[in-house]
C-alpha atoms as a PDB file:
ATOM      1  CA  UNK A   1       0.000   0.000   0.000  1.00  0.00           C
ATOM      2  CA  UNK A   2       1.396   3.650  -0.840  1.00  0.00           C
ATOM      3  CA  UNK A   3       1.771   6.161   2.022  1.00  0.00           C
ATOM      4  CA  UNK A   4       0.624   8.970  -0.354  1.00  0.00           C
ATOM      5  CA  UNK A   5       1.354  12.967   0.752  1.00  0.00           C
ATOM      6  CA  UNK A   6      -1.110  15.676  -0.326  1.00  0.00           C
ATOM      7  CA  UNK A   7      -0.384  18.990  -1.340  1.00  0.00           C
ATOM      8  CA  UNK A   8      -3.161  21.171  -1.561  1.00  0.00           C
ATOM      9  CA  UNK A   9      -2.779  24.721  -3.942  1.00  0.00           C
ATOM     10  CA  UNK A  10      -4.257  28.091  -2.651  1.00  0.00           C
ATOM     11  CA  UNK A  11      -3.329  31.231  -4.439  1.00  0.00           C
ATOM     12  CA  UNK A  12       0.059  29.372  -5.083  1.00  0.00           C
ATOM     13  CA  UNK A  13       0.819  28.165  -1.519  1.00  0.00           C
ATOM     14  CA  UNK A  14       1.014  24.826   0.148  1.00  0.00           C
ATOM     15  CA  UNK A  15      -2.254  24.726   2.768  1.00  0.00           C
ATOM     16  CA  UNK A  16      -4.803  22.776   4.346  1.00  0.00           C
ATOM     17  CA  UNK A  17      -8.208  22.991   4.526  1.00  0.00           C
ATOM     18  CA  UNK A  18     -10.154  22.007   7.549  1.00  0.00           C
ATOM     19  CA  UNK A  19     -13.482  19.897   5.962  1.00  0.00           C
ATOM     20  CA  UNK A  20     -13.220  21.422   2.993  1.00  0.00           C
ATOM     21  CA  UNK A  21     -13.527  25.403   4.226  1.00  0.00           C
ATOM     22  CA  UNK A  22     -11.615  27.622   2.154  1.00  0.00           C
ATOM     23  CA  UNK A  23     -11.964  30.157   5.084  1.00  0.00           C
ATOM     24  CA  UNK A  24     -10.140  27.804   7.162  1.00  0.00           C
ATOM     25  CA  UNK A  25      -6.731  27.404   5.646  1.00  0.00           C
ATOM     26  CA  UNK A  26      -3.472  26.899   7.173  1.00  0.00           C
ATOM     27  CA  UNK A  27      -0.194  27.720   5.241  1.00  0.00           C
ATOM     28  CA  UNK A  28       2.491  25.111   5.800  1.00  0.00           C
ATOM     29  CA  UNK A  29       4.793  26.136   2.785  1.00  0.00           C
ATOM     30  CA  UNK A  30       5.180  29.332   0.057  1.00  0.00           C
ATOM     31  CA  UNK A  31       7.135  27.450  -1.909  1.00  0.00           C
ATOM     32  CA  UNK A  32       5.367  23.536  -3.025  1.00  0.00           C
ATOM     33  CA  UNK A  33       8.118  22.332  -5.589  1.00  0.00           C
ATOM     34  CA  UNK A  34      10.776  22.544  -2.266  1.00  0.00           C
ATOM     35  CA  UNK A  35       7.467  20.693  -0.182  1.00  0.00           C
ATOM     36  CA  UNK A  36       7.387  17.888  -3.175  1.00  0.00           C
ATOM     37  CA  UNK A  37      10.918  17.191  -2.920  1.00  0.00           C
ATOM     38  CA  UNK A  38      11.124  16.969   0.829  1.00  0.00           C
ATOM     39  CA  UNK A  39       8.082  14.833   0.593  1.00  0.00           C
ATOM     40  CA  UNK A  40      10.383  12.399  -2.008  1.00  0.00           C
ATOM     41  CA  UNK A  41      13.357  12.275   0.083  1.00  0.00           C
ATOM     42  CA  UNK A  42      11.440  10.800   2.479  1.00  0.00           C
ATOM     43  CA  UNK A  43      10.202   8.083   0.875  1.00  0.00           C
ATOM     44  CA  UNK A  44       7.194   9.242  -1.058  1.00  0.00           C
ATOM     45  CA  UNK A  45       6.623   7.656  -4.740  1.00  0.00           C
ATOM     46  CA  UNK A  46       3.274   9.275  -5.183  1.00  0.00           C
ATOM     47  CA  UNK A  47       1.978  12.907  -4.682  1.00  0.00           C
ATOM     48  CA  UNK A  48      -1.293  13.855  -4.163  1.00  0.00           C
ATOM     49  CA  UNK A  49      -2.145  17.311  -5.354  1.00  0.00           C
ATOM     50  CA  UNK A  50      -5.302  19.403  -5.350  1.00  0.00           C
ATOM     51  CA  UNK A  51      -6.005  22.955  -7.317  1.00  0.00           C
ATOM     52  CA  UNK A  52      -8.102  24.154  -4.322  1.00  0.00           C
ATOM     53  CA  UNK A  53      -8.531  27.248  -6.057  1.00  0.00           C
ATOM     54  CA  UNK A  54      -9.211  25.404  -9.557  1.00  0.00           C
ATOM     55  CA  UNK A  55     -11.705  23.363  -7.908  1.00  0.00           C
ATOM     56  CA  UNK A  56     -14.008  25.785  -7.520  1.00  0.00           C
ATOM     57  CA  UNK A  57     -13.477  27.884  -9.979  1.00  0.00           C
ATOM     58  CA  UNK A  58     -13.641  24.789 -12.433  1.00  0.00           C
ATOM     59  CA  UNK A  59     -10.363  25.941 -14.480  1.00  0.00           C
ATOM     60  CA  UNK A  60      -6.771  25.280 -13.730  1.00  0.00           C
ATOM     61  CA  UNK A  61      -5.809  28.150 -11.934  1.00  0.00           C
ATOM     62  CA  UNK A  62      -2.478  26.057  -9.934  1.00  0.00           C
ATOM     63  CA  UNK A  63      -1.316  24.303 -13.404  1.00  0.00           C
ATOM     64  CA  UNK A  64       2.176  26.198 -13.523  1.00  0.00           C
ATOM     65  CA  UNK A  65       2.842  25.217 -10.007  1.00  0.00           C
ATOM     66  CA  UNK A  66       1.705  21.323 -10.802  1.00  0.00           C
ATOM     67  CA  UNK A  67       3.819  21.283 -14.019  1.00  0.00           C
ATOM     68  CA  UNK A  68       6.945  22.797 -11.973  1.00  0.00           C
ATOM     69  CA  UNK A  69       6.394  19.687  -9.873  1.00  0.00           C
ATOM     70  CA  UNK A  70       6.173  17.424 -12.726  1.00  0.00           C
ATOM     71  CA  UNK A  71       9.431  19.123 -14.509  1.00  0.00           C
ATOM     72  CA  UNK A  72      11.580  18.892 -11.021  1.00  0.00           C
ATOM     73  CA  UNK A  73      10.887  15.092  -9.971  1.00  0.00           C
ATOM     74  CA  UNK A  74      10.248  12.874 -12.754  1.00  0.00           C
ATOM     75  CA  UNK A  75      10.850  10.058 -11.070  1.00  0.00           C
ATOM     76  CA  UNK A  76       7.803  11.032  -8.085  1.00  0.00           C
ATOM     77  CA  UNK A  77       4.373   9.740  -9.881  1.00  0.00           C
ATOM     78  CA  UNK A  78       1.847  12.642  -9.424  1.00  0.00           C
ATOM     79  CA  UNK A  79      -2.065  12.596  -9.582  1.00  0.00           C
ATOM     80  CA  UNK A  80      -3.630  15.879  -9.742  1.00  0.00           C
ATOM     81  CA  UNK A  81      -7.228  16.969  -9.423  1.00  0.00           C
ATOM     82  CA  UNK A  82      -9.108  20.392  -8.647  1.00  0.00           C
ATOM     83  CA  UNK A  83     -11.004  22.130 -11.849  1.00  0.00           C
ATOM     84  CA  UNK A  84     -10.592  19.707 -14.395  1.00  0.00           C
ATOM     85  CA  UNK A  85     -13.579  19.593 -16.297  1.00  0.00           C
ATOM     86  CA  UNK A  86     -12.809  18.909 -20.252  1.00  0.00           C
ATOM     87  CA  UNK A  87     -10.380  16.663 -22.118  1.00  0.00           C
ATOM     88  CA  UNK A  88      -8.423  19.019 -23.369  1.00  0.00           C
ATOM     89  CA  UNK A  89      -7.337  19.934 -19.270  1.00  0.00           C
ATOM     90  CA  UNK A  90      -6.888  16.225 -19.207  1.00  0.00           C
ATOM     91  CA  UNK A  91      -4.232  16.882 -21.659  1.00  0.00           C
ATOM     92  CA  UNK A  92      -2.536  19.423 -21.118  1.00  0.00           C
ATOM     93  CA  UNK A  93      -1.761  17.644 -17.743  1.00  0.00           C
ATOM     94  CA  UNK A  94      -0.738  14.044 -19.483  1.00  0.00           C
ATOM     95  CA  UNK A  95       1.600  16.243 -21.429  1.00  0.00           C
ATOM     96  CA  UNK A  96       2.872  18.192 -18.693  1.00  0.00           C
ATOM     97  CA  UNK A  97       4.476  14.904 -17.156  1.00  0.00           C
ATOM     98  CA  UNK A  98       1.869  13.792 -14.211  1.00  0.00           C
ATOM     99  CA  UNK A  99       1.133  10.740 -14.058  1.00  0.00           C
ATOM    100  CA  UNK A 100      -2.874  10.647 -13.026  1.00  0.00           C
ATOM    101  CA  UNK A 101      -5.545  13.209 -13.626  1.00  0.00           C
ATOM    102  CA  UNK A 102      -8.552  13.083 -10.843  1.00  0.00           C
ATOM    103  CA  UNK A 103     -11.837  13.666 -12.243  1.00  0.00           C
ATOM    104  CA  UNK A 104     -14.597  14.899  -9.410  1.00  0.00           C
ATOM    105  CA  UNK A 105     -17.104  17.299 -10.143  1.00  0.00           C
ATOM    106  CA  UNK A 106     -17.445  16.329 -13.890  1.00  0.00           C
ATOM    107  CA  UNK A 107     -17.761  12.565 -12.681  1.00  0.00           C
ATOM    108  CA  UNK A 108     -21.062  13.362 -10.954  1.00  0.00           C
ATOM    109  CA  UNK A 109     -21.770  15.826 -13.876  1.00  0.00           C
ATOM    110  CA  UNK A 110     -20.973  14.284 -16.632  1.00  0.00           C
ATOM    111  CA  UNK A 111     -20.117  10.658 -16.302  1.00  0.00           C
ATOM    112  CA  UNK A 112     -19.588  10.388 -20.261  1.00  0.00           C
ATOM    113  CA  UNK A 113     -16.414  12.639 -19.831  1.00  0.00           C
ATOM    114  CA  UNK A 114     -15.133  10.372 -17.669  1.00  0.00           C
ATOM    115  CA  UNK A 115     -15.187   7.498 -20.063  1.00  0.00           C
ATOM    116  CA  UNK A 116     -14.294   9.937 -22.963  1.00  0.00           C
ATOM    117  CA  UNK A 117     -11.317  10.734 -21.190  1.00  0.00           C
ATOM    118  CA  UNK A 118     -10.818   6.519 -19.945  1.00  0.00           C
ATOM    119  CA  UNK A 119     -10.547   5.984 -23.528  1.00  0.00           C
ATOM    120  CA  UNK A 120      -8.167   8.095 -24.627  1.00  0.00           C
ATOM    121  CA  UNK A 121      -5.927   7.955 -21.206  1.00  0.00           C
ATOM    122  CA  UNK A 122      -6.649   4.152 -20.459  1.00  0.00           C
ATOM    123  CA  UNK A 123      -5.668   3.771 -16.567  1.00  0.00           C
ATOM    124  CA  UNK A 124      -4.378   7.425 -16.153  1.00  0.00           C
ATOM    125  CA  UNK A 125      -8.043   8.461 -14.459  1.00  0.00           C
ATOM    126  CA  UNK A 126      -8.845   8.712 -11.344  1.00  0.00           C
ATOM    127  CA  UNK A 127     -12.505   9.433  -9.946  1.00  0.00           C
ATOM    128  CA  UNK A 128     -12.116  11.306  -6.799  1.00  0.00           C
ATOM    129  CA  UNK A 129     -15.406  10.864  -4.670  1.00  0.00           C
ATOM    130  CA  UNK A 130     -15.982  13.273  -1.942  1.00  0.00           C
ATOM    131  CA  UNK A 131     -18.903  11.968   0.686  1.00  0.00           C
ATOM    132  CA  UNK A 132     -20.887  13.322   3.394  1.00  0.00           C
ATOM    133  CA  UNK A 133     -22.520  10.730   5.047  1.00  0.00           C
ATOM    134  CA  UNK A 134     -22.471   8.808   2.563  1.00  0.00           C
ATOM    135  CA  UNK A 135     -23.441  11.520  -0.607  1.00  0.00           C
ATOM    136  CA  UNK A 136     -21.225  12.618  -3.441  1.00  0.00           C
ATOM    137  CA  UNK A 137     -19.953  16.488  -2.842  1.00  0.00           C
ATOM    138  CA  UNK A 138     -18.752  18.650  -5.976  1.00  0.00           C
ATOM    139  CA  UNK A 139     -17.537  22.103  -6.856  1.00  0.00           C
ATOM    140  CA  UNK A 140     -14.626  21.744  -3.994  1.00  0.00           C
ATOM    141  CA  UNK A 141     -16.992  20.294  -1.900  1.00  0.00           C
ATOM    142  CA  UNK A 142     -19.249  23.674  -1.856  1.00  0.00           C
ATOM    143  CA  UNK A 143     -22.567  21.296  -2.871  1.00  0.00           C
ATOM    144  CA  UNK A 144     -23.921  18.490  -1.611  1.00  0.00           C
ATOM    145  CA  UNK A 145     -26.024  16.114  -3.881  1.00  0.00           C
ATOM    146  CA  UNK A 146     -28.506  13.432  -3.257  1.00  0.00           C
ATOM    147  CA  UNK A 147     -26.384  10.675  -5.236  1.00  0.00           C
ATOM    148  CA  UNK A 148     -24.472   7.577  -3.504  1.00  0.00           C
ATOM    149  CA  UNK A 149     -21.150   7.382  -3.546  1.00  0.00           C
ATOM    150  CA  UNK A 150     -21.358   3.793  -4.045  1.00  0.00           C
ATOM    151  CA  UNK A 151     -24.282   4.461  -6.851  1.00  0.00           C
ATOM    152  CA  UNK A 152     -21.994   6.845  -8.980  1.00  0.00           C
ATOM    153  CA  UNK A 153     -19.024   4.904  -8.190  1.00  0.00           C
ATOM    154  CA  UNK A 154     -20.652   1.807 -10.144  1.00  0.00           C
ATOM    155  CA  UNK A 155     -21.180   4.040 -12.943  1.00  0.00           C
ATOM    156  CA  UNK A 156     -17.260   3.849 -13.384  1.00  0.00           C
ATOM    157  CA  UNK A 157     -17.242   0.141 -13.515  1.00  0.00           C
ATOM    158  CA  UNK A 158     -15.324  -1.898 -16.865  1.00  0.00           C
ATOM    159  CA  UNK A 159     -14.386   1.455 -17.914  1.00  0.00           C
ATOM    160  CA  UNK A 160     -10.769   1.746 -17.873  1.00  0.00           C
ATOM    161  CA  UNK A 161     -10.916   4.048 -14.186  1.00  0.00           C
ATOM    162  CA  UNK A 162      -7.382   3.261 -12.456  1.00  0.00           C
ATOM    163  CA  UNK A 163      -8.867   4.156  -9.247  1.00  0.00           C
ATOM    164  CA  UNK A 164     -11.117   5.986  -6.928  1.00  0.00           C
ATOM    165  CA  UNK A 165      -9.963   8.515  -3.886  1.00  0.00           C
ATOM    166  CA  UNK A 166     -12.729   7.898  -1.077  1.00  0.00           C
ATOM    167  CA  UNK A 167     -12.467  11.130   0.695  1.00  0.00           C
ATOM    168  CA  UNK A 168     -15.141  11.549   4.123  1.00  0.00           C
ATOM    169  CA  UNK A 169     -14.804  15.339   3.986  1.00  0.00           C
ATOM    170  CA  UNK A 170     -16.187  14.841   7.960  1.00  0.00           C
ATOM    171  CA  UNK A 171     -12.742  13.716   8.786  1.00  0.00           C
ATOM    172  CA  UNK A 172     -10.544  15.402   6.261  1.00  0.00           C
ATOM    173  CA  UNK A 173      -8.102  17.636   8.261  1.00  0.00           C
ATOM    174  CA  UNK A 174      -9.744  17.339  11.413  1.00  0.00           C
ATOM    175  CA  UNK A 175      -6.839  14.423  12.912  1.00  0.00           C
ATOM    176  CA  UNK A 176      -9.615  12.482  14.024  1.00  0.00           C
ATOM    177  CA  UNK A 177      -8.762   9.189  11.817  1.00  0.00           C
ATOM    178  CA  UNK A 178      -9.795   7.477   8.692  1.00  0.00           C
ATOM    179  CA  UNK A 179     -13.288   6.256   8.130  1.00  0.00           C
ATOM    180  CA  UNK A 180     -11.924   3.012   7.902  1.00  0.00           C
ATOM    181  CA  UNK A 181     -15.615   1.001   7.947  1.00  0.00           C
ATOM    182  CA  UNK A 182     -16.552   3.244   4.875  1.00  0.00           C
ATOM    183  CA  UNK A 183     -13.691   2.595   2.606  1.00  0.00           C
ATOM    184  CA  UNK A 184     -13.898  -1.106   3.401  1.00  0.00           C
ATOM    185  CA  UNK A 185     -17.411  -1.002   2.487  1.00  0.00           C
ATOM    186  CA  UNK A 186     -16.588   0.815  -0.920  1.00  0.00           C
ATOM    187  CA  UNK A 187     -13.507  -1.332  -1.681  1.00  0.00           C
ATOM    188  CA  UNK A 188     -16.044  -4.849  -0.782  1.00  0.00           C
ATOM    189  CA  UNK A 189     -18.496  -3.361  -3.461  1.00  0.00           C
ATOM    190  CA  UNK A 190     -16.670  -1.759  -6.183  1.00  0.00           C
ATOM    191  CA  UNK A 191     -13.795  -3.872  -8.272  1.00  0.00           C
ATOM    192  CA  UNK A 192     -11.909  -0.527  -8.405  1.00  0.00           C
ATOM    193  CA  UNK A 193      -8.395   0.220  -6.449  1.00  0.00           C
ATOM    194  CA  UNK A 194      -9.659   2.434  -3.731  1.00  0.00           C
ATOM    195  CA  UNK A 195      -7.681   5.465  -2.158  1.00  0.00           C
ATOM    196  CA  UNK A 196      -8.409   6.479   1.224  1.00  0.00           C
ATOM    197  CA  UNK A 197      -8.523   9.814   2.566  1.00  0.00           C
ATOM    198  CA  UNK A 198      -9.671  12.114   5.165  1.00  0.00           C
ATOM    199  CA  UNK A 199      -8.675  12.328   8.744  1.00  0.00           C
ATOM    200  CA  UNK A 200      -5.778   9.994   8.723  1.00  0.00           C
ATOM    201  CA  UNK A 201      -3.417  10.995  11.984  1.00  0.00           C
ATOM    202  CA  UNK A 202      -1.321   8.690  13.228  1.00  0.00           C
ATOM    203  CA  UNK A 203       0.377   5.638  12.160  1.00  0.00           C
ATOM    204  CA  UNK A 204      -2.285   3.640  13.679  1.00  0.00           C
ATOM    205  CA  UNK A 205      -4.411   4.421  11.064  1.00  0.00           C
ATOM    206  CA  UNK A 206      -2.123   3.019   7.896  1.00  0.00           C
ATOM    207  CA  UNK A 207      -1.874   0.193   9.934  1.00  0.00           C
ATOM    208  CA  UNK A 208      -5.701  -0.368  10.435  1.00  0.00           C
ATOM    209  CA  UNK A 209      -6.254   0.189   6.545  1.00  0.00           C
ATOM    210  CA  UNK A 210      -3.150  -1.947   5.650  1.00  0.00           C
ATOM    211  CA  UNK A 211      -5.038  -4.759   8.202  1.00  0.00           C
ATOM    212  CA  UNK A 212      -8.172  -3.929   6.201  1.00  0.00           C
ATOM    213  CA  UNK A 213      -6.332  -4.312   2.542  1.00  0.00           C
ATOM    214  CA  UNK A 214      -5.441  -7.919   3.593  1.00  0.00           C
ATOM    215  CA  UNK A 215      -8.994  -8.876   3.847  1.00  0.00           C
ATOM    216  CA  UNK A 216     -10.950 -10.508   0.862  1.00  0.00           C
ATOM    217  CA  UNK A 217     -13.105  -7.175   1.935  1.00  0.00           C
ATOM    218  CA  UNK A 218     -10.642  -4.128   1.966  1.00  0.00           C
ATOM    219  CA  UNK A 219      -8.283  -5.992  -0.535  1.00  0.00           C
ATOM    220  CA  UNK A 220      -9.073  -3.398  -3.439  1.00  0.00           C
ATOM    221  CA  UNK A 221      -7.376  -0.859  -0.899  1.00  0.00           C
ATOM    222  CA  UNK A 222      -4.249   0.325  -2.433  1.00  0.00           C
ATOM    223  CA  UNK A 223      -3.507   3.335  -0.709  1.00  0.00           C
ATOM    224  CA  UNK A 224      -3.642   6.385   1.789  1.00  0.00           C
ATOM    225  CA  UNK A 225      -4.006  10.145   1.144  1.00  0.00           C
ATOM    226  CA  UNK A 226      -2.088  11.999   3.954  1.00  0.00           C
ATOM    227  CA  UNK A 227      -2.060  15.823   4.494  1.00  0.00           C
ATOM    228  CA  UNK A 228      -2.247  17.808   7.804  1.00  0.00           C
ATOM    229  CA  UNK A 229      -0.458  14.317  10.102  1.00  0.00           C
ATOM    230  CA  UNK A 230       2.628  14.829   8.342  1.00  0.00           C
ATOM    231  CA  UNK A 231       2.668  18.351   8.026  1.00  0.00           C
ATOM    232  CA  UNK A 232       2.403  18.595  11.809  1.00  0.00           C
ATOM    233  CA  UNK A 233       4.881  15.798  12.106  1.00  0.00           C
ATOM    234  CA  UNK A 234       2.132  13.657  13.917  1.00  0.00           C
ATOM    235  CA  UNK A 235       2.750  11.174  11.445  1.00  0.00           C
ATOM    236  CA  UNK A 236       6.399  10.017  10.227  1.00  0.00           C
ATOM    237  CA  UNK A 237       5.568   9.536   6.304  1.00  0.00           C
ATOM    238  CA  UNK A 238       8.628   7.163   5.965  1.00  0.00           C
ATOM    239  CA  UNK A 239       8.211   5.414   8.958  1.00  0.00           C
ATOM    240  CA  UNK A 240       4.618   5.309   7.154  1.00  0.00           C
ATOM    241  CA  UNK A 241       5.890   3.843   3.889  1.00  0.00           C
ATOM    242  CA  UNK A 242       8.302   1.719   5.732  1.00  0.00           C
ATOM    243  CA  UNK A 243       5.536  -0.461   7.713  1.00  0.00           C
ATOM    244  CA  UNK A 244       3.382  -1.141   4.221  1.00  0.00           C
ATOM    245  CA  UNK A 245       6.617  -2.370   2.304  1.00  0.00           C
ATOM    246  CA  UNK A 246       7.443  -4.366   5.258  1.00  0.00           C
ATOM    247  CA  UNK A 247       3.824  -5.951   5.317  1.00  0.00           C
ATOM    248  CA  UNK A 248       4.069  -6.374   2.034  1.00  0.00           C
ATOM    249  CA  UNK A 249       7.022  -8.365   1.948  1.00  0.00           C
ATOM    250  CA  UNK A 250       5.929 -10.585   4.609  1.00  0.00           C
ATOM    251  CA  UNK A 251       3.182 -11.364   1.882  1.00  0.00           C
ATOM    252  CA  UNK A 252       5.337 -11.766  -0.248  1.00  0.00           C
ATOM    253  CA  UNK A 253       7.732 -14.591   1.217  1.00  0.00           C
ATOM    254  CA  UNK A 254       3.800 -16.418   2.165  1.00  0.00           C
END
């Protein structure tokens, strides 16, 4: 399982959002190509990165920043998401060097653009669902709809989607832990990888999701989304990393 570190973009700065709440930002970092490549020397191989701003403006308003990223560590695999809502934004990221595009709003929107965008990026999408008790949230998590996350998430079945990030916008930056029972519940319904996030604080919690990932349940769980833990140093992202290669190994060897 990948110990994955988030980097959130606000008005070109690294922050974090409490719940979602643009008014409730904290800046850990004016600089997020120097936050990237502390996050890689300590043992990172993916990046998480959100246009906070782009998300609810619904263009890419971050994309120099992202591309900077990209251009500085090849070798760190990057999946990007905040105010992509066309192909050709799909694009220009896939030819800016990252890795994964996230598609959220426009999944719930427009599911068709989704598998437009499957076809011609085959297992370079990612559908981020955002949930409050239980129901999908778009436009940077500003709206609420009445749709399931599990109901739009089959919509995304057999079409190519590499995975989906399961975010409980409840938890997310509150340090209160992952909604572990939720994401095992998605994973056991939905033969799509499934990225956790929201809330995740200690090492305790990789360890209950990499517990859960070994069950015929939770095995489609393939990785954690960490933000505020490790930029508060509550949470040691290589120790992190460390534990899930070391479980995995034990695997591994049977």
């Amino acid at each position: 399982m990948l110990v994955i570190p988030a980097i959130d973009l606000k008005d070109g700065q690294c922050v974090r959002l409490r719940q979602g709440r643009m008014d409730e930002s904290t800046v850990f970092s004016d600089d997020p190509v120097e936050m990237a490549g502390r996050w890689l020397e300590q043992g990172a191989r993916r990046l998480h990165i959100v246009d906070l701003n782009g998300a609810f403006s619904g263009t890419l308003v971050n994309a120099e920043i992202v591309t900077s990223i990209a251009k500085s560590y090849p070798e760190l695999s990057i999946q990007i998401g905040g105010g992509i809502r066309s192909l050709d934004s799909v694009r220009f990221y896939m030819d800016s060097g990252v890795h994964f595009v996230i598609i959220g709003t426009a999944a719930l929107k427009d599911p068709k653009f989704v598998q437009k965008a499957c076809a011609l990026f085959p297992q370079k999408i990612i559908v981020g669902l955002d949930a409050v008790e239980g129901r999908v949230a778009t436009e940077g998590w500003a709206d609420i709809s009445d749709v399931s996350v599990l109901d739009l998430a089959k919509q995304f079945l057999n079409t190519g989607v590499a995975a989906i990030v399961y975010t409980d916008i409840s938890r997310d930056g509150m340090m209160r832990g992952c909604n572990v029972e939720a994401t095992i519940e998605l994973a056991s319904q939905i033969q799509i990888p499934i990225i956790a996030s929201g809330g995740i604080a200690k090492l305790d919690d990789i360890v209950d999701l990499t517990i859960a990932a070994k069950t015929d349940a939770g095995s489609g769980i393939i990785g954690a989304i960490t933000g505020r833990a490790i930029y508060e140093g509550v949470l040691d992202l290589g120790e992190a990393q460390k534990y899930c290669d070391s479980e995995a190994s034990i695997d591994d060897l049977g």
